[in-house]
Protein backbone atom coordinates (compact mmCIF):
# COMPACT_ATOMS: atom_id res chain seq x y z
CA UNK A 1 61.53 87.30 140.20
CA UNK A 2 62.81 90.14 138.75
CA UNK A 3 66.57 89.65 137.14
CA UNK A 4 67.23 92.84 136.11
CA UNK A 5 66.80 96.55 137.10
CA UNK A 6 64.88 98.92 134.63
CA UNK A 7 64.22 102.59 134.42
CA UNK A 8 61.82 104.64 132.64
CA UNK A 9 62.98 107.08 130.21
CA UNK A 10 61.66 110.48 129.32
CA UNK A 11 59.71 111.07 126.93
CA UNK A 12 60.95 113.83 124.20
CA UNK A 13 59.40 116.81 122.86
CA UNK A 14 59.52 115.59 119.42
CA UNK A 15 59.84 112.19 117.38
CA UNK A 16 60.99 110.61 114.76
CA UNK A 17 59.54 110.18 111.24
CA UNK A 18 60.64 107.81 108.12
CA UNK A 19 61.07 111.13 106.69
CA UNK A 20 63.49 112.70 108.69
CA UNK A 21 66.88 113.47 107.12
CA UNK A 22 69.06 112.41 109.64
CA UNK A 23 73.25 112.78 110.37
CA UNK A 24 74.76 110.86 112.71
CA UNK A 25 78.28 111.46 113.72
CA UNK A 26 80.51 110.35 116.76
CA UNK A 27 82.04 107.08 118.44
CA UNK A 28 81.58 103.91 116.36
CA UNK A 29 78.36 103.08 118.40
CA UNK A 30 77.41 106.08 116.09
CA UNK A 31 77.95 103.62 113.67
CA UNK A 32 75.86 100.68 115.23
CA UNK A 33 72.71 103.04 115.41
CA UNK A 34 73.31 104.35 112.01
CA UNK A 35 73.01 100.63 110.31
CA UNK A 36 69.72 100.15 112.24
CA UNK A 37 68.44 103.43 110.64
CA UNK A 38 69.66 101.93 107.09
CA UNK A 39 68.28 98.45 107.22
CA UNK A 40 65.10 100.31 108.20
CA UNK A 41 65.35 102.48 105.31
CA UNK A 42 66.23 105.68 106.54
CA UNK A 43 67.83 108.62 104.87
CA UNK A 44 70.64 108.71 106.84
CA UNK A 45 74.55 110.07 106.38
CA UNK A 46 76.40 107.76 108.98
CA UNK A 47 80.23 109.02 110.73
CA UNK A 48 81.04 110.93 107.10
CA UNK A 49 84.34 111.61 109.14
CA UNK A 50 84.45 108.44 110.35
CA UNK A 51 84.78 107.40 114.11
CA UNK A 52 84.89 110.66 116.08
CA UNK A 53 85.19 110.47 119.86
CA UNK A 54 85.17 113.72 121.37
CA UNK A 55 83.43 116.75 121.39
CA UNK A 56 86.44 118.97 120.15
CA UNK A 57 86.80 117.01 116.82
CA UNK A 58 83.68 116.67 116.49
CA UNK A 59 83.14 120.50 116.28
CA UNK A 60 86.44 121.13 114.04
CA UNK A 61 84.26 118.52 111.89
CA UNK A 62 81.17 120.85 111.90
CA UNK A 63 83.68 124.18 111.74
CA UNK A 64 85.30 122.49 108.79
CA UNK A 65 81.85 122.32 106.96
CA UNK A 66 80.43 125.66 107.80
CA UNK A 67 83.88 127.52 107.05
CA UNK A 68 83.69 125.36 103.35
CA UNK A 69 87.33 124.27 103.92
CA UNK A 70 89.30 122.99 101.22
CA UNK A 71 91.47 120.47 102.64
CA UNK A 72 95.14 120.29 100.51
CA UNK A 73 98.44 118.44 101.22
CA UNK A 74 99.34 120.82 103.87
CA UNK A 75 96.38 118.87 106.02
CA UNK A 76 98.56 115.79 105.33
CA UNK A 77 100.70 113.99 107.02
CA UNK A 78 102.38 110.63 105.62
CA UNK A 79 103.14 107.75 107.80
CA UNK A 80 103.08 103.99 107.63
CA UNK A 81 103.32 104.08 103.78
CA UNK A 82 100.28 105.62 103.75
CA UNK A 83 98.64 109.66 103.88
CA UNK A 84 96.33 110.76 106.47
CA UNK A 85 94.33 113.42 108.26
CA UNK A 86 93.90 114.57 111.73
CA UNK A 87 90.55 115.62 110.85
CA UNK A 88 89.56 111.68 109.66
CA UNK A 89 89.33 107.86 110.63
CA UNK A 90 91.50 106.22 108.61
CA UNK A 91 88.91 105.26 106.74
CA UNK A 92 89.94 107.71 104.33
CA UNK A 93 93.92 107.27 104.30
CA UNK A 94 95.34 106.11 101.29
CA UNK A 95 98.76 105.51 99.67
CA UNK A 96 98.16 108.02 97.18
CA UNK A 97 98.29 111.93 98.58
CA UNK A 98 95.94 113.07 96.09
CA UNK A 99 93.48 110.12 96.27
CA UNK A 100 93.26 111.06 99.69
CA UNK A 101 92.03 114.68 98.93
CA UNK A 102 90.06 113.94 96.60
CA UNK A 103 88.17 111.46 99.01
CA UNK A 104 87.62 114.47 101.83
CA UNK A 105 86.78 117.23 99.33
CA UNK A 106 84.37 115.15 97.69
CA UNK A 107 82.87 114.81 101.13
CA UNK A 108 82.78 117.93 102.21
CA UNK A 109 80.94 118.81 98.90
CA UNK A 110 78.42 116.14 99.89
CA UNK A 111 78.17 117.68 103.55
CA UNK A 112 77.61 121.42 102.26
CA UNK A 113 74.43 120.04 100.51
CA UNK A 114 73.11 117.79 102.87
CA UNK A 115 73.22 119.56 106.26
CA UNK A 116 71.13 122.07 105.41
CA UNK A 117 68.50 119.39 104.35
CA UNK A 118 69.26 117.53 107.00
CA UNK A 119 66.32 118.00 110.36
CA UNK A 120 67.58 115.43 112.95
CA UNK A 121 71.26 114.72 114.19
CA UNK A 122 72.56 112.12 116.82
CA UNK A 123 75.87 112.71 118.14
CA UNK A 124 77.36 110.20 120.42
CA UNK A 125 80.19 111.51 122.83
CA UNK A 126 82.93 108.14 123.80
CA UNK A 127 85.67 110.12 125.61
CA UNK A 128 86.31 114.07 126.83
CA UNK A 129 90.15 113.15 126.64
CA UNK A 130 91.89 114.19 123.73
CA UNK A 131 95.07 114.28 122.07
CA UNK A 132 96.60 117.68 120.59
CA UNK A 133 99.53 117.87 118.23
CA UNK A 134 102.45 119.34 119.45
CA UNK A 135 103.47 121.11 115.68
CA UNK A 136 100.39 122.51 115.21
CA UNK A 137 98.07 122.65 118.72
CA UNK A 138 95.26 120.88 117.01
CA UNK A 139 93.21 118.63 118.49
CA UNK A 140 93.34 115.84 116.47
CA UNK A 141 90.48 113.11 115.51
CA UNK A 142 92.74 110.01 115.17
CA UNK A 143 96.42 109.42 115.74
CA UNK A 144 96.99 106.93 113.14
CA UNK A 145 99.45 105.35 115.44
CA UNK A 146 101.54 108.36 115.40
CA UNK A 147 104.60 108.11 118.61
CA UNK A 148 102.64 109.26 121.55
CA UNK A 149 105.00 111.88 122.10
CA UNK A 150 103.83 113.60 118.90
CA UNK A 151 100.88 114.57 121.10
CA UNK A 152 99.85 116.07 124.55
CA UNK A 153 97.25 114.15 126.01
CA UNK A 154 94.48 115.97 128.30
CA UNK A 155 91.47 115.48 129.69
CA UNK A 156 88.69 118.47 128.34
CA UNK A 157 87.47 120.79 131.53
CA UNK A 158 83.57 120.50 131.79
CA UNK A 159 83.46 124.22 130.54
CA UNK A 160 85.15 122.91 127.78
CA UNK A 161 83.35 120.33 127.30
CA UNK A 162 80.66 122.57 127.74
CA UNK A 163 81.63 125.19 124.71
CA UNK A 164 82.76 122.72 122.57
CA UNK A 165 79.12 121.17 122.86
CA UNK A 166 76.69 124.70 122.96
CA UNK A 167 78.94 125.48 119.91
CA UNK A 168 78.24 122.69 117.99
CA UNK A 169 74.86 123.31 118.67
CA UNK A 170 74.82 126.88 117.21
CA UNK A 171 76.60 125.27 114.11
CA UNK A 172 74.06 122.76 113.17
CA UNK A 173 71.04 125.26 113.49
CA UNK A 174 73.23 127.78 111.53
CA UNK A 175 72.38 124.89 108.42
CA UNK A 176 68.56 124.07 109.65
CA UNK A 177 67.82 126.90 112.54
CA UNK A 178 64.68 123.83 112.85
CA UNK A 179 66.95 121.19 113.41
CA UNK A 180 66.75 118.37 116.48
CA UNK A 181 69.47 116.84 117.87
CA UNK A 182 69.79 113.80 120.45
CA UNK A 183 73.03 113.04 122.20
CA UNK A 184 73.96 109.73 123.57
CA UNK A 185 76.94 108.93 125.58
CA UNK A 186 78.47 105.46 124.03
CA UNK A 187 78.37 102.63 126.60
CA UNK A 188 81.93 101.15 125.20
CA UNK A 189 84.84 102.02 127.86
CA UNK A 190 87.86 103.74 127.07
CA UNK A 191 89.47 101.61 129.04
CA UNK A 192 93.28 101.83 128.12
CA UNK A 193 92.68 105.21 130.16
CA UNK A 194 91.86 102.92 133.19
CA UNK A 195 88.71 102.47 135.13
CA UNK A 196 88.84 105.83 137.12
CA UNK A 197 89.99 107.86 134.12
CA UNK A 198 86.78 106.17 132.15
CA UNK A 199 84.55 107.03 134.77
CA UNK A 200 85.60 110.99 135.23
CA UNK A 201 86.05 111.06 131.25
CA UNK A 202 81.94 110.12 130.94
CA UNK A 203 80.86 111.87 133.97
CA UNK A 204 82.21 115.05 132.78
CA UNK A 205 80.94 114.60 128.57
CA UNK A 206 77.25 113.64 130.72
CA UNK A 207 77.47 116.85 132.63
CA UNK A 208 78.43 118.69 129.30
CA UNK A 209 75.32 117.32 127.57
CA UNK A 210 73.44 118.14 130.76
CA UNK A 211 74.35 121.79 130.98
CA UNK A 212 74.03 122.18 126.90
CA UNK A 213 70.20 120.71 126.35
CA UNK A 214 67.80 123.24 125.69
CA UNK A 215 64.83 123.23 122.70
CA UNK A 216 65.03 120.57 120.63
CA UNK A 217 67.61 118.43 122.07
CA UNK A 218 67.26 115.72 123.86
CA UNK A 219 69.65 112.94 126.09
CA UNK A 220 69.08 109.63 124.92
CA UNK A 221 70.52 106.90 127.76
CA UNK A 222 72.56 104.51 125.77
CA UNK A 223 75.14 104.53 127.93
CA UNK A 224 72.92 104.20 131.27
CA UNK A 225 70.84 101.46 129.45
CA UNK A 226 73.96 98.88 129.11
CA UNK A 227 75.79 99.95 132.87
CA UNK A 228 72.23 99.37 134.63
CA UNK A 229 69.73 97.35 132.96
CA UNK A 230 72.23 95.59 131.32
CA UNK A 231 74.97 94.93 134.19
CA UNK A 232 76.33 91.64 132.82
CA UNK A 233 79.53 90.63 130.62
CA UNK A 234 77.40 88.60 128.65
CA UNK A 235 76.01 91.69 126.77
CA UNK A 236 79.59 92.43 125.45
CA UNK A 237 81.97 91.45 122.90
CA UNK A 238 84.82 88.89 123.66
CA UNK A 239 86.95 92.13 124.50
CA UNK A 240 84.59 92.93 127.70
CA UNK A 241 84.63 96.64 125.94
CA UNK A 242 82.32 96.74 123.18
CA UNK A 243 78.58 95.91 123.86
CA UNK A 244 77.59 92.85 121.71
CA UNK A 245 74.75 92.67 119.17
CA UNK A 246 71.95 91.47 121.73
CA UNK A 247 73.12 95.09 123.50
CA UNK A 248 73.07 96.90 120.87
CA UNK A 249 69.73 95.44 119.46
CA UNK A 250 68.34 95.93 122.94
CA UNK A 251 69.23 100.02 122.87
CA UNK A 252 67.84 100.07 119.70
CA UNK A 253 64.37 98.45 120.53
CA UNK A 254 64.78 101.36 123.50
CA UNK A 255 65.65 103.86 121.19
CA UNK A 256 62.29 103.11 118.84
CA UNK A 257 60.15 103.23 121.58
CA UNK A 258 60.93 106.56 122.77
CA UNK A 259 61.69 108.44 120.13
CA UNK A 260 59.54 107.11 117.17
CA UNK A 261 55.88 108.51 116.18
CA UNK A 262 53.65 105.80 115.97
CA UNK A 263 53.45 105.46 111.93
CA UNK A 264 56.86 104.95 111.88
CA UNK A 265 56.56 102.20 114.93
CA UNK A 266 53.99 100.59 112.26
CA UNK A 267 56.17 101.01 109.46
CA UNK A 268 59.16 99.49 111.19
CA UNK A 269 57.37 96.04 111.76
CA UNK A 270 56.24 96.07 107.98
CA UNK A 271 59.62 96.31 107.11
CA UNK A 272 60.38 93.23 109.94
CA UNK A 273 58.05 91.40 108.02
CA UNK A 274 60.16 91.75 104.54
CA UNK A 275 63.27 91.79 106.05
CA UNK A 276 62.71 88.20 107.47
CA UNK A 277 61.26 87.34 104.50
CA UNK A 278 64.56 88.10 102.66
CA UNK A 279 65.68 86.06 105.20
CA UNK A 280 64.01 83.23 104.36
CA UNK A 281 65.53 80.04 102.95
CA UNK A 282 63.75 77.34 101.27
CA UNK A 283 63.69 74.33 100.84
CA UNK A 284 63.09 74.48 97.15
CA UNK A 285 63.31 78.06 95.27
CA UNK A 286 61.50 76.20 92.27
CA UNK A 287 58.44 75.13 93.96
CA UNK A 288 54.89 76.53 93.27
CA UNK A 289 54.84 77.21 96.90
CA UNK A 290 57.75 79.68 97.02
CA UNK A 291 57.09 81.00 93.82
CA UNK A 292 53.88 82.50 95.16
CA UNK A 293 55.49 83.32 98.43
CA UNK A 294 58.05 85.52 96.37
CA UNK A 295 55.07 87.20 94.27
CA UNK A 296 53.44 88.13 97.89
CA UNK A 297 56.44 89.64 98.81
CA UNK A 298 56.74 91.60 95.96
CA UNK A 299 52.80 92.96 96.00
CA UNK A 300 53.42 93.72 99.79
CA UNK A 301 56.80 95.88 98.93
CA UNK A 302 54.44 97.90 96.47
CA UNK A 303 51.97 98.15 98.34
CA UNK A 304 54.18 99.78 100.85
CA UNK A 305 56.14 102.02 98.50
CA UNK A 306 52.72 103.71 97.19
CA UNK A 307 51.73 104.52 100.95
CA UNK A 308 55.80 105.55 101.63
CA UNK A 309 57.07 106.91 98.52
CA UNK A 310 59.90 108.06 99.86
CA UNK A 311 61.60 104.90 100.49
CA UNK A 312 63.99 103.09 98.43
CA UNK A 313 62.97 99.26 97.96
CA UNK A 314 65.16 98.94 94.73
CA UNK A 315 67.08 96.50 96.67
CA UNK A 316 64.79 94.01 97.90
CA UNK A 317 62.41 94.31 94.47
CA UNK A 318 65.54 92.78 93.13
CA UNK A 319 66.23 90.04 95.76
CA UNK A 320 62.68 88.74 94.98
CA UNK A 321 62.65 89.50 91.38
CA UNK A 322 66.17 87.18 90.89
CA UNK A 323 64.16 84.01 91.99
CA UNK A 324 61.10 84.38 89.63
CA UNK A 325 61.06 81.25 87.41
């Protein structure tokens, strides 16, 4: 009996490597892929804005990087005790103004360099409505829990949509003219917006992707994966929003399969193997036993770094390396 219903997804024109120097930027699922790619040891800059759900702040977050703007107090606005920007999460508000700056120059800086290094980008799409100040007509990234009458809200026209997305496009190649990009739409709801708002708000950001693809991009079905295959509340959070980590694991296996080469594929269950090992908890870290399980460990780690140089395995030579007695 079959419990579930699957579909087959396309294959792309190109893969992924351990290589690749990959950005990530959008909704907070953004997020969820991006700690896959670290715990598999990619090179990867995860949401440098933070959280970004729509495709007009995520341009201005591109625009901002290309144009090599300076962000001052003007950018600023203070609420709550605390200094923020309508280009930012609030991961980067702080009670001090110049803190603050200092925390978005800095990343711009970092940005500058690594874009035009950087050969693969996923940007995941949550919501085409958006929120625009009313003192300065800028569509903003966050509120920080501003009044809602500080803001207009609207919901993006698909040739919006549209622009916002073929421009983003031209930005990123405008750093790495080789560069590929996959879009996802993010399978959490919106759902404060209600259910018929959520739906038109997703339609339109998939018809946006759909009308933008061309070379070198590619649509990868998140979304699709958890409202089809995955058409049960037990594959989200307590909030009946957020997918849960079985849903999330389950988009990732997805993602791997389509859009990693095969030496990464093999390289990706070597690292399994020391990542459960790291996992492992004894019975008795001073036996003769584990002791030789930890110095297997350690030969297979640089075994694997000669053959992938370009990985980092500081971090686990020094997991191992702590129980050595």
């Amino acid at each position: 009996m079959e419990f579930l219903t699957t579909f087959k997804i396309d294959k792309p024109k190109f893969t992924i490597d351990s290589t690749d120097s990959i950005l990530s930027i959008g909704s907070c699922f953004a997020e969820n892929i991006g700690e896959y790619f670290k715990k598999y040891k990619f090179n990867i800059c995860a949401n440098p804005y933070g959280v970004l759900y729509n495709p007009a702040s995520i341009y201005n977050s591109l625009l901002s990087i290309a144009d090599g703007k300076v962000f001052s107090e003007s950018d600023l606005i203070f609420s709550q005790d605390e200094f923020h920007s309508f280009y930012h999460h609030s991961d980067f508000s702080s009670h001090n103004a110049n803190s603050t700056l200092t925390l978005m120059n800095n990343n711009q800086k970092m940005l500058k360099k690594y874009l035009p290094k950087t050969n693969l980008v996923i940007i995941t799409y949550g919501t085409s409505i958006v929120y625009i100040n009313k003192d300065n007509n800028l569509i903003v990234s966050n509120c920080h829990k501003l009044p809602e009458n500080n803001f207009i809200k609207k919901q993006l026209s698909l040739d919006e949509i549209t622009e916002y997305i073929k421009n983003s496009i031209s930005l990123l190649r405008s750093f790495n003219k080789d560069v590929k990009i996959i879009f996802t739409l993010s399978p959490v709801r919106h759902w404060k917006d209600g259910a018929v708002q959520n739906h038109i708000s997703k339609s339109a950001l998939l018809l946006g992707i759909n009308e933008s693809l061309d070379k070198n991009t590619f649509y990868f079905p998140s979304y699709e994966i958890v409202i089809d295959e995955l058409r049960d509340y037990r594959f989200y959070k307590k909030d009946m929003i957020h997918p849960n980590e079985i849903a999330v694991e389950y988009i990732w296996e997805k993602f791997s399969e389509t859009m990693f080469n095969s030496k990464t594929l093999a390289l990706l269950k070597e690292l399994d193997k020391i990542n459960n090992a790291k996992n492992h908890k004894p019975r008795n870290v001073f036996s003769s036993k584990h002791q030789e399980f930890i110095k297997n460990q350690l030969t297979k780690i640089e075994e694997l770094n000669k053959k992938n140089p370009h990985l980092n395995f500081d971090e686990d030579i020094q997991y191992f390396q702590s129980q050595i007695q």
